[in-house]
Structures are given as C-alpha cells and as structure tokens.
N, C-alpha and C. Protein backbone atom coordinates (compact mmCIF):
# COMPACT_ATOMS: atom_id res chain seq x y z
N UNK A 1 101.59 97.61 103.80
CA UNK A 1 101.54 98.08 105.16
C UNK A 1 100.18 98.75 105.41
N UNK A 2 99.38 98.27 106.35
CA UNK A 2 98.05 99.07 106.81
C UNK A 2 98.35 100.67 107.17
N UNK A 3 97.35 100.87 106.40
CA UNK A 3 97.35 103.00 106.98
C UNK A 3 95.98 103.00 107.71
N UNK A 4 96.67 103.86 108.74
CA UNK A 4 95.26 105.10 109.35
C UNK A 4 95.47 106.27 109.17
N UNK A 5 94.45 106.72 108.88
CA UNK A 5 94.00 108.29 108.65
C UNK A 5 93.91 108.81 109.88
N UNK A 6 94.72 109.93 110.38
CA UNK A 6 94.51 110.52 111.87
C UNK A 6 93.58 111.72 111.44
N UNK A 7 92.58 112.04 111.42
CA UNK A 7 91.61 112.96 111.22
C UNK A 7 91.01 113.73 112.65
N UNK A 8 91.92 115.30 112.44
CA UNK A 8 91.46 116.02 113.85
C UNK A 8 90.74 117.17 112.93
N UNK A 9 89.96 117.91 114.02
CA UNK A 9 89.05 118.66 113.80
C UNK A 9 88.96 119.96 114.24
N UNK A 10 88.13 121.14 114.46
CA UNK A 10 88.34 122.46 115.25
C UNK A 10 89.16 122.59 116.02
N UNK A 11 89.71 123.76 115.99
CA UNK A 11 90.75 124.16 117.09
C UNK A 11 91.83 123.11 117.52
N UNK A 12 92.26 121.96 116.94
CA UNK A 12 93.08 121.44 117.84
C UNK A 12 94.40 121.26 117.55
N UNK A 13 94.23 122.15 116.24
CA UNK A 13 95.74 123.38 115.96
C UNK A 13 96.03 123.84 117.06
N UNK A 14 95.43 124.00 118.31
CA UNK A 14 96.14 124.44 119.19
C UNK A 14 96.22 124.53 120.69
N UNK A 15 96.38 123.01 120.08
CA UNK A 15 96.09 121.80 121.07
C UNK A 15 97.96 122.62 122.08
N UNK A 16 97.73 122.12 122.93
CA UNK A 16 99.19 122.95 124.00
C UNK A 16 99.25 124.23 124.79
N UNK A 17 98.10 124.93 123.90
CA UNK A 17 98.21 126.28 123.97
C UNK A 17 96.87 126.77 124.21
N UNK A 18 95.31 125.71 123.80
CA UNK A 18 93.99 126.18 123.95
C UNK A 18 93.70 125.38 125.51
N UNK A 19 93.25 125.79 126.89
CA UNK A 19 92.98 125.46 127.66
C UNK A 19 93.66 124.59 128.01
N UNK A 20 94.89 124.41 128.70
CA UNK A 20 95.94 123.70 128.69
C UNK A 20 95.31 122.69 130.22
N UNK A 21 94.33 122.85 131.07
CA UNK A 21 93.62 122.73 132.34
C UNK A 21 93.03 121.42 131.87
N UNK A 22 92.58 121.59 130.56
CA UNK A 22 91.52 120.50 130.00
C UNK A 22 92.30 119.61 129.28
N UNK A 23 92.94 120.62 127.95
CA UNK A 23 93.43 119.40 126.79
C UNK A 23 94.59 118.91 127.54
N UNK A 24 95.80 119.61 128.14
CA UNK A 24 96.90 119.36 128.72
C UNK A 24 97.91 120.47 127.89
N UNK A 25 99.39 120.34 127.54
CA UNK A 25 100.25 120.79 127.30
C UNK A 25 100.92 120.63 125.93
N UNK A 26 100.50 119.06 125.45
CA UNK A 26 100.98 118.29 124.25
C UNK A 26 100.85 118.95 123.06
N UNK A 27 101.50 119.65 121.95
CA UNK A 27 100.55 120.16 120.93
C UNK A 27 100.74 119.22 120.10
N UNK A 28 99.44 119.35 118.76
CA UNK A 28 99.07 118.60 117.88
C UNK A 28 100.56 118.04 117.11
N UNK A 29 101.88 118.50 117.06
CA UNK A 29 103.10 118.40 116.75
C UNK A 29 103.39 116.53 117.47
N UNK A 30 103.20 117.18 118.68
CA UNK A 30 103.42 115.94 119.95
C UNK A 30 103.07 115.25 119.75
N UNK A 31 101.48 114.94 119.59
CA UNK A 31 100.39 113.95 119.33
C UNK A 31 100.55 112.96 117.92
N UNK A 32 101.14 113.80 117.10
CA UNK A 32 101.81 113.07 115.72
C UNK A 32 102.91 112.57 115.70
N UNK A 33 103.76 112.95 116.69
CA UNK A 33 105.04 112.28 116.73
C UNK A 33 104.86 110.94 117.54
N UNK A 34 104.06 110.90 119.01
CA UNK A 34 103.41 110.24 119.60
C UNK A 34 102.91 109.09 118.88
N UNK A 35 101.76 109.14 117.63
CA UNK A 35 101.16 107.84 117.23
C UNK A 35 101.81 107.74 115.92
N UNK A 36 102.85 108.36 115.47
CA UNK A 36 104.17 107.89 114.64
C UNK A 36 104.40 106.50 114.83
N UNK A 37 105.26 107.09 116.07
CA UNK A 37 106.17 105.77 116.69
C UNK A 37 105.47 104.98 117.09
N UNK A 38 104.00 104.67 117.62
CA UNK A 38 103.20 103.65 117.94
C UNK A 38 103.12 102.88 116.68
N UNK A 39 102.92 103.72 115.56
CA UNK A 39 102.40 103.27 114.32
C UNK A 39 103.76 102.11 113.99
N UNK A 40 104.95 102.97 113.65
CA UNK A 40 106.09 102.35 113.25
C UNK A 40 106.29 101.24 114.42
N UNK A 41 105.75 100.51 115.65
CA UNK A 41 106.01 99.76 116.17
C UNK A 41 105.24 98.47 115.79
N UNK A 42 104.24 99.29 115.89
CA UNK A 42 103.66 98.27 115.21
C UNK A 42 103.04 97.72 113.68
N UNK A 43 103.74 98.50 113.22
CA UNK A 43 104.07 98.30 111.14
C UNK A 43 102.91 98.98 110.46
N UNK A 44 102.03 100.10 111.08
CA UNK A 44 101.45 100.71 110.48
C UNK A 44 101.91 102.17 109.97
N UNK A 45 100.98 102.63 108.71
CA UNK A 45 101.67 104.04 107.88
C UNK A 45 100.66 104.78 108.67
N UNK A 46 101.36 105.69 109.32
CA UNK A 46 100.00 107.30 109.78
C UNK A 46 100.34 108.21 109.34
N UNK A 47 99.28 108.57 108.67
CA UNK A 47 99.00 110.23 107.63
C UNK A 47 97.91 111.18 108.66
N UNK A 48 98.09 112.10 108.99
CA UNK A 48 97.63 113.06 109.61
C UNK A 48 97.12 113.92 108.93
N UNK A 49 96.10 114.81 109.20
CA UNK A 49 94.83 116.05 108.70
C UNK A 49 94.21 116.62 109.46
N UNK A 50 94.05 118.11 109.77
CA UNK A 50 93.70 118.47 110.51
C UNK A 50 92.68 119.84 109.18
N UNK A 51 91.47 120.69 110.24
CA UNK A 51 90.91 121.45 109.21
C UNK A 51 90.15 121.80 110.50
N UNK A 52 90.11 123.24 110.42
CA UNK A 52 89.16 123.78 111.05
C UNK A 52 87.81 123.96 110.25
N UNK A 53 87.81 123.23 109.23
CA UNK A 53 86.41 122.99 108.01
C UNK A 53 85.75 122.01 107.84
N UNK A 54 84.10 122.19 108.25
CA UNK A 54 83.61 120.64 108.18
C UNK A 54 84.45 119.61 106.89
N UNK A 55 83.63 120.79 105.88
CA UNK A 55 83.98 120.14 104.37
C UNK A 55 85.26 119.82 104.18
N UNK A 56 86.39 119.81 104.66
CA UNK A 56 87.32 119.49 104.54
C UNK A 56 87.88 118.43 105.30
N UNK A 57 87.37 117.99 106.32
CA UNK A 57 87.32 116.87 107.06
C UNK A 57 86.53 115.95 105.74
N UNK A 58 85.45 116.37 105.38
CA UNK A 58 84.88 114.98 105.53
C UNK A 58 85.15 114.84 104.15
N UNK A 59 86.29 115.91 103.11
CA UNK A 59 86.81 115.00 101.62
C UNK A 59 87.70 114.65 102.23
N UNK A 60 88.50 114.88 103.25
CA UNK A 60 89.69 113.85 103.75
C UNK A 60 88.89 112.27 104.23
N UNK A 61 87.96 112.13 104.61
CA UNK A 61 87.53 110.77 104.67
C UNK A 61 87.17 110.28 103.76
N UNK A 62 86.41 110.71 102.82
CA UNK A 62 86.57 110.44 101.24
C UNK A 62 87.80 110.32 100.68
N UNK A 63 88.83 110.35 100.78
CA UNK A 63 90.24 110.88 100.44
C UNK A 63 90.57 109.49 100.76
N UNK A 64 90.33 109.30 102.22
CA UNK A 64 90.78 107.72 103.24
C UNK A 64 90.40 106.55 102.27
N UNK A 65 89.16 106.66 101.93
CA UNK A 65 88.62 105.73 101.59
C UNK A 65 88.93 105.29 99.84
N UNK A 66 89.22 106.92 99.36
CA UNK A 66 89.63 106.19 97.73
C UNK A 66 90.93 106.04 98.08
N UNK A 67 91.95 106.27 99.14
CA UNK A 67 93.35 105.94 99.00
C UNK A 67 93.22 104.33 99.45
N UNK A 68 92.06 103.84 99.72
CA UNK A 68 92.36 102.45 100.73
C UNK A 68 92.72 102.26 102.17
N UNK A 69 92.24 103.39 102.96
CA UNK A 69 92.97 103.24 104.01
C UNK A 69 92.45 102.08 104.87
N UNK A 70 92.77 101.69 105.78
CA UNK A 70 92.97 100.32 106.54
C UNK A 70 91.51 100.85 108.00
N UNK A 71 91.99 102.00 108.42
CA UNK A 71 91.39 102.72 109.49
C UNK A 71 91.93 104.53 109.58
N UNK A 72 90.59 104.77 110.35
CA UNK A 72 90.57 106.20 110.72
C UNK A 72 90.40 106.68 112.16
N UNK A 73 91.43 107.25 112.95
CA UNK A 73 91.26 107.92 114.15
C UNK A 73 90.51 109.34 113.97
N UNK A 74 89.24 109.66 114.35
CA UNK A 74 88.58 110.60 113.93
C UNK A 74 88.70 111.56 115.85
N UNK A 75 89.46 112.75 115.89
CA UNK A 75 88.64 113.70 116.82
C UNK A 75 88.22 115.01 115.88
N UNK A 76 86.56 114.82 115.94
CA UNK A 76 86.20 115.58 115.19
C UNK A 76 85.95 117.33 116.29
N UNK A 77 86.09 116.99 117.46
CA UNK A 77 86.56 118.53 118.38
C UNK A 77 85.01 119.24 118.15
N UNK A 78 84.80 120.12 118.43
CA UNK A 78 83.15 120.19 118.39
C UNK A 78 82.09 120.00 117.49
N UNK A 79 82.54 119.71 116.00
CA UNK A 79 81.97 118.90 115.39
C UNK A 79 81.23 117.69 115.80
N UNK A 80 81.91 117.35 116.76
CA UNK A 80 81.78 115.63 117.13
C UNK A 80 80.00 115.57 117.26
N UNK A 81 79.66 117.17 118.06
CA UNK A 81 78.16 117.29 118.95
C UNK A 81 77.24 117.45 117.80
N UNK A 82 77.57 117.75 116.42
CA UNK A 82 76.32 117.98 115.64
C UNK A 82 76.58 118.04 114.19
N UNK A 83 77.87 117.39 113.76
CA UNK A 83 77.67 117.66 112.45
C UNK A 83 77.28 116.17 112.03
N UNK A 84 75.83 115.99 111.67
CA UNK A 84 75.71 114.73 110.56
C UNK A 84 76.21 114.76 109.67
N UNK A 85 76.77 115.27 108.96
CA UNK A 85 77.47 115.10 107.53
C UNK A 85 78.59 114.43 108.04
N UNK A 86 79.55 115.06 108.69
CA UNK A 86 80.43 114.32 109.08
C UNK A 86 80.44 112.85 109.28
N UNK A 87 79.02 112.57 110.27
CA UNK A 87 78.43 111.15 110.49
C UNK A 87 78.44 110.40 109.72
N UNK A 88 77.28 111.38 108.15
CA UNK A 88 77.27 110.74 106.95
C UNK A 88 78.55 110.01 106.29
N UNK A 89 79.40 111.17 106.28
CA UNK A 89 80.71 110.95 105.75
C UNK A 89 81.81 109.61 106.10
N UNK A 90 81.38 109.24 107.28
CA UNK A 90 81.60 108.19 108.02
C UNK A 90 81.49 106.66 107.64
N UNK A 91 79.98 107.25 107.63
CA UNK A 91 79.33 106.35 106.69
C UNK A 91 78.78 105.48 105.74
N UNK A 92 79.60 106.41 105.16
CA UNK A 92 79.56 106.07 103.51
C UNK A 92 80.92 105.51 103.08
N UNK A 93 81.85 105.16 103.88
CA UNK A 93 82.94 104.75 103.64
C UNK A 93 83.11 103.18 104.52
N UNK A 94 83.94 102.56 103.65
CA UNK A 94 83.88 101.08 104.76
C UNK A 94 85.11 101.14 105.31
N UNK A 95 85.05 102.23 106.20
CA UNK A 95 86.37 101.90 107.36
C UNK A 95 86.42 102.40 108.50
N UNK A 96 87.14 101.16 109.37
CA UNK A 96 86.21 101.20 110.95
C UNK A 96 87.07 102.42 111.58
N UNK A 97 86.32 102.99 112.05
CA UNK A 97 87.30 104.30 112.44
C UNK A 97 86.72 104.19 114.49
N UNK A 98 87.89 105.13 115.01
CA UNK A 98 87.85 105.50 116.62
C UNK A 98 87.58 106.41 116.63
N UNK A 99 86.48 106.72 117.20
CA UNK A 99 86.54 108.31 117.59
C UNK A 99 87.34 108.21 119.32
N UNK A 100 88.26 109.78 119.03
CA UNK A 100 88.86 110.35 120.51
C UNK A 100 88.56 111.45 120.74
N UNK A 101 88.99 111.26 122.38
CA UNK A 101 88.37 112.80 122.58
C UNK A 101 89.72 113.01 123.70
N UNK A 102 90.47 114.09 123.70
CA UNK A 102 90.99 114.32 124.77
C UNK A 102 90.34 114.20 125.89
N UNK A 103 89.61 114.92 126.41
CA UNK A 103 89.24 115.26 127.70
C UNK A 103 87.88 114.14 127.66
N UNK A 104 87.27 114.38 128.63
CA UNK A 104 85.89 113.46 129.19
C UNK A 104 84.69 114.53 128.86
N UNK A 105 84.28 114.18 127.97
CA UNK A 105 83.04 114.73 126.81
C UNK A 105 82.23 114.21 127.86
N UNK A 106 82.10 113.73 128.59
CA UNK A 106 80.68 112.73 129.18
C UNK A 106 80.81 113.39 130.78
N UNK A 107 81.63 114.52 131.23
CA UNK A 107 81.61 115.02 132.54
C UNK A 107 82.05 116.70 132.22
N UNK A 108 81.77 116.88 130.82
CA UNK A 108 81.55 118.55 130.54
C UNK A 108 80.30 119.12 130.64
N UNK A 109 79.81 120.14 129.81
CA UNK A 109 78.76 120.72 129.27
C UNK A 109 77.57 119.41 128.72
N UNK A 110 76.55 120.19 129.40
CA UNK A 110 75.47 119.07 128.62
C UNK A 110 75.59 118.48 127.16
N UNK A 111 76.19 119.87 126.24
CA UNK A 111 75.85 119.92 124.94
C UNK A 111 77.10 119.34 124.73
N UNK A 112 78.36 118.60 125.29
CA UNK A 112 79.09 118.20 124.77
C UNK A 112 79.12 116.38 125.10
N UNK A 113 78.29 116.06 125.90
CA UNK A 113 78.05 114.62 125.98
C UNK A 113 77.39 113.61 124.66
N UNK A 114 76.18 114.22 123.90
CA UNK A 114 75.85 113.42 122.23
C UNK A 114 76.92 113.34 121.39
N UNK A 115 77.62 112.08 121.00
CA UNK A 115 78.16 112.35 119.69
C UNK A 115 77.43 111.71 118.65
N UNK A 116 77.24 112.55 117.63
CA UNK A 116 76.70 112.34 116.69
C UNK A 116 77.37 111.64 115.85
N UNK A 117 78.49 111.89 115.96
CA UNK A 117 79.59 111.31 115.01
C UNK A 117 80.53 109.93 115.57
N UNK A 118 79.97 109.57 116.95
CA UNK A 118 80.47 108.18 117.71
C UNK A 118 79.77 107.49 117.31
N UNK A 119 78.28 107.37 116.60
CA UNK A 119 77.28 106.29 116.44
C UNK A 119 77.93 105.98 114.69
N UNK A 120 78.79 106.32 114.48
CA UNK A 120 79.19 105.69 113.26
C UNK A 120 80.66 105.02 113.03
N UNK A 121 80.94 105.24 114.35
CA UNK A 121 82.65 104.49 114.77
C UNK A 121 82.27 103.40 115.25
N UNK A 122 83.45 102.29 115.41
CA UNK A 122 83.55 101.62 116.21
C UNK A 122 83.47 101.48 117.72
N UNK A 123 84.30 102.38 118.27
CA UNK A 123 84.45 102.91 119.51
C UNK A 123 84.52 104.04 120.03
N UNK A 124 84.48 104.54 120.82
CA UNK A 124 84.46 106.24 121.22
C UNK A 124 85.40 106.42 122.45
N UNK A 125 86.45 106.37 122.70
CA UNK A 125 87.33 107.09 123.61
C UNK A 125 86.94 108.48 124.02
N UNK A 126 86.91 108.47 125.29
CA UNK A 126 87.21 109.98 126.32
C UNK A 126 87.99 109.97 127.55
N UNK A 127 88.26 111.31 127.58
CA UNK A 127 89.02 110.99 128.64
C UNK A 127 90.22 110.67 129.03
N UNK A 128 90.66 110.01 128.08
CA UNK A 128 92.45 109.44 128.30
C UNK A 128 93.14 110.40 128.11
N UNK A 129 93.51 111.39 127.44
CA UNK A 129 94.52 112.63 127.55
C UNK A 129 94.88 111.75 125.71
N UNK A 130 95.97 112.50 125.55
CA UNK A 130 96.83 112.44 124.22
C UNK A 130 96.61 110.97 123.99
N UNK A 131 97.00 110.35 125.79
CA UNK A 131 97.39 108.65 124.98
C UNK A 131 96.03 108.18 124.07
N UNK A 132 95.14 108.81 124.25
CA UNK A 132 93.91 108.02 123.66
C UNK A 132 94.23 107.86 122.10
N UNK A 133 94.80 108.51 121.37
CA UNK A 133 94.88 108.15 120.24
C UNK A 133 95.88 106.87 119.87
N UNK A 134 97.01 106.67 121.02
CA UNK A 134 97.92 105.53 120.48
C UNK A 134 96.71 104.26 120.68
N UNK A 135 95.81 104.80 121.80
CA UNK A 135 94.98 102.86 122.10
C UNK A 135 93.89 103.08 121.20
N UNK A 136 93.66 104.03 120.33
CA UNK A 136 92.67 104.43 119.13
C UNK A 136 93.37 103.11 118.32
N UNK A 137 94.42 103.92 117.70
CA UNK A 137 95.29 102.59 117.00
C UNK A 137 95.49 101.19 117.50
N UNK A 138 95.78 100.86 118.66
CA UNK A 138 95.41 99.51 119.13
C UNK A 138 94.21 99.24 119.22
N UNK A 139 93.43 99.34 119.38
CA UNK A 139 92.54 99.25 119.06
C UNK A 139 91.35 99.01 117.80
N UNK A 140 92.18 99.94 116.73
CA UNK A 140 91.91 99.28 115.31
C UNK A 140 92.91 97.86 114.54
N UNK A 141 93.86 97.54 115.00
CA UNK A 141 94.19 96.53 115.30
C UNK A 141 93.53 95.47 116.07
N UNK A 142 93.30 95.60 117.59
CA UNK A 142 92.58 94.63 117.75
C UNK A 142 91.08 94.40 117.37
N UNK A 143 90.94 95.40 116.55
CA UNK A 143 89.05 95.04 115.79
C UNK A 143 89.27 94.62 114.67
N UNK A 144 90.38 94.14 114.29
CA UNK A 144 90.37 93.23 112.99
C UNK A 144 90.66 94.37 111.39
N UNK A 145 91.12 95.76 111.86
CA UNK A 145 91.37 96.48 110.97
C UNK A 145 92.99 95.79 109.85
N UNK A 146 93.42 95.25 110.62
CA UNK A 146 94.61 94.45 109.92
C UNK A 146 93.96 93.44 108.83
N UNK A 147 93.16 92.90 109.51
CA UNK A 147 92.35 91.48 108.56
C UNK A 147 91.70 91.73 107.85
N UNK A 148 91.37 93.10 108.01
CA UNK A 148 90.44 93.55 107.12
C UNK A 148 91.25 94.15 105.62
N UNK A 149 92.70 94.77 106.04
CA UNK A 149 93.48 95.38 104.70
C UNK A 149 93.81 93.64 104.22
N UNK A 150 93.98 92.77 105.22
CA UNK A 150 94.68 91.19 104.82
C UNK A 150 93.80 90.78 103.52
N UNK A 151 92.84 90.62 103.68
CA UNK A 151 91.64 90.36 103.03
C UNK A 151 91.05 90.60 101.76
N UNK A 152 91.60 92.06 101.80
CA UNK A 152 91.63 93.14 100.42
C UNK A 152 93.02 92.66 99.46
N UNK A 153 92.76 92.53 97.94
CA UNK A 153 93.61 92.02 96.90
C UNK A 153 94.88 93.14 97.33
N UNK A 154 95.85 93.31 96.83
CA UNK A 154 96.86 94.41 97.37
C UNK A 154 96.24 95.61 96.19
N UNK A 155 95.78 94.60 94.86
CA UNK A 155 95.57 96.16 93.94
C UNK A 155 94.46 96.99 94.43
N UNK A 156 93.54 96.84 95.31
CA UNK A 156 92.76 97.56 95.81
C UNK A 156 92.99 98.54 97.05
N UNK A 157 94.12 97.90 97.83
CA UNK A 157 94.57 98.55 98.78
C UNK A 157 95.07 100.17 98.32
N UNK A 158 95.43 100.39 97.06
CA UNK A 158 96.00 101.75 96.69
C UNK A 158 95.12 102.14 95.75
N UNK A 159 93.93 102.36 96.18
CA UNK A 159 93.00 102.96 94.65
C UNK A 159 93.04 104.23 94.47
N UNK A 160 93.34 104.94 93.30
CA UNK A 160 93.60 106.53 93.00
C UNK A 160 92.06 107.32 93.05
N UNK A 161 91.92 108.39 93.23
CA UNK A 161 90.61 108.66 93.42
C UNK A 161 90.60 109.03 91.68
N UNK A 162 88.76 109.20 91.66
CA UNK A 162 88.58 109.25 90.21
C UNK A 162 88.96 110.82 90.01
N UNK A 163 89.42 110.71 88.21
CA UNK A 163 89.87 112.13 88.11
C UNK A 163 88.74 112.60 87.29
C-alpha cells in the first residue's frame, strides 16, 4: 500500500485555536482525521508529524525516505519563508512531495509570499482551507506517486533506516 508522510510545521498544533479568521476552526486532530479517510478511500497509509523544530521536521523526511515512503504533504508553516535546510532536506530525498498552505501565502505579508521550500515540491497549494491537504494527496496520485511505489521492488518499499 503507498504511504504519505503528512509533515506539518510551527504552530499548527494549534491549528482551531491560532487565528481562527485566517486558518479557520479545524484543529490539526480534524485535518488528520480528514486525509485519513481520503487516504483509506483511496488505498493509501497516512502517518502524520508535526514539530515545532526545524531539525525535527527535516529527520522526519529523512525518516520518509529510509521508511520508503511513496509521497510527502509538507506545510512547513513559517518555515516554508526561509528555512533552506528544510529545502535541502527535500532534496535530498526522492519523493515528490506537496507543499500546503492553509490560507493564501500569496495575498499576506510580503515576507510570507517566497517559498523557499515550494521550489523543491512538486506543487504548492494556497489558499484552499484544510481541504488543501486531501487534493495534496490527489494530487500525488495524479503525479504518478503510485507508479512510482509500482515501480519500486516491494523489498525496497520498507527499508529500515541504518542503525
């Protein structure tokens, strides 16, 4: 079964409860239960991570990548505007990931329109509210993230990280 890595970022522990005007009402609880059932509809495994720590985001994408994962929904939350490592981290892994954004990054603050960390995704969602992460996942589906786990021997699909 293909996995995505749901990888959220600053503050969005408290997602429901931080600027409810902008993000909306949904908390991060919601949002997982939400691309659950998208997942289970459409026969994918979703593992969720959240870290208010660069470094901890980006061994969870390291993490993605020695578990085999298929794809990564990345909202890296203000990270998104300047952490290259994160980028790096991106990078260095072969899996096509979405970046989301709740709200419309591209009609905020100046300093929140660059993502630094979109030039290493596939696609960059803004704007859509919560749903953006279920069409994150359709979306790695329709970019060939399926064909891409198809493709891979199955013994590679589960590689243990080195100890």
């Amino acid at each position: 079964m293909p996995t995505v890595v749901v990888v959220n970022g600053p503050n969005l522990n408290r997602l429901g409860t931080r600027e409810p005007e902008i993000y909306g009402t949904t908390t991060l609880a919601g949002v997982e239960k939400m691309v659950r059932v998208r997942g289970r509809e459409i026969g994918w495994k979703v593992e969720f991570f959240q870290s208010n720590h660069e470094g901890a985001l980006i061994d969870r994408v390291h993490a993605a990548a020695d578990s085999g994962a298929d794809g990564i929904i990345l909202n890296g939350a203000a990270l998104t505007h300047y952490s290259y490592a994160l980028a790096d981290a991106l990078r260095s892994v072969d899996i096509p990931t979405v970046e989301v954004h709740i709200s419309d990054i591209h009609s905020r603050e100046s300093w929140r329109r660059r993502s630094v960390t979109g030039d290493a995704c596939i696609a960059v969602l803004a704007g859509l509210g919560v749903e953006g992460y279920t069409t994150a996942l359709d979306l790695l589906v329709e970019r060939g993230a399926v064909a891409r786990a198809r493709r891979r021997p199955a013994a590679t699909r589960k590689r243990k990280a080195p100890t």
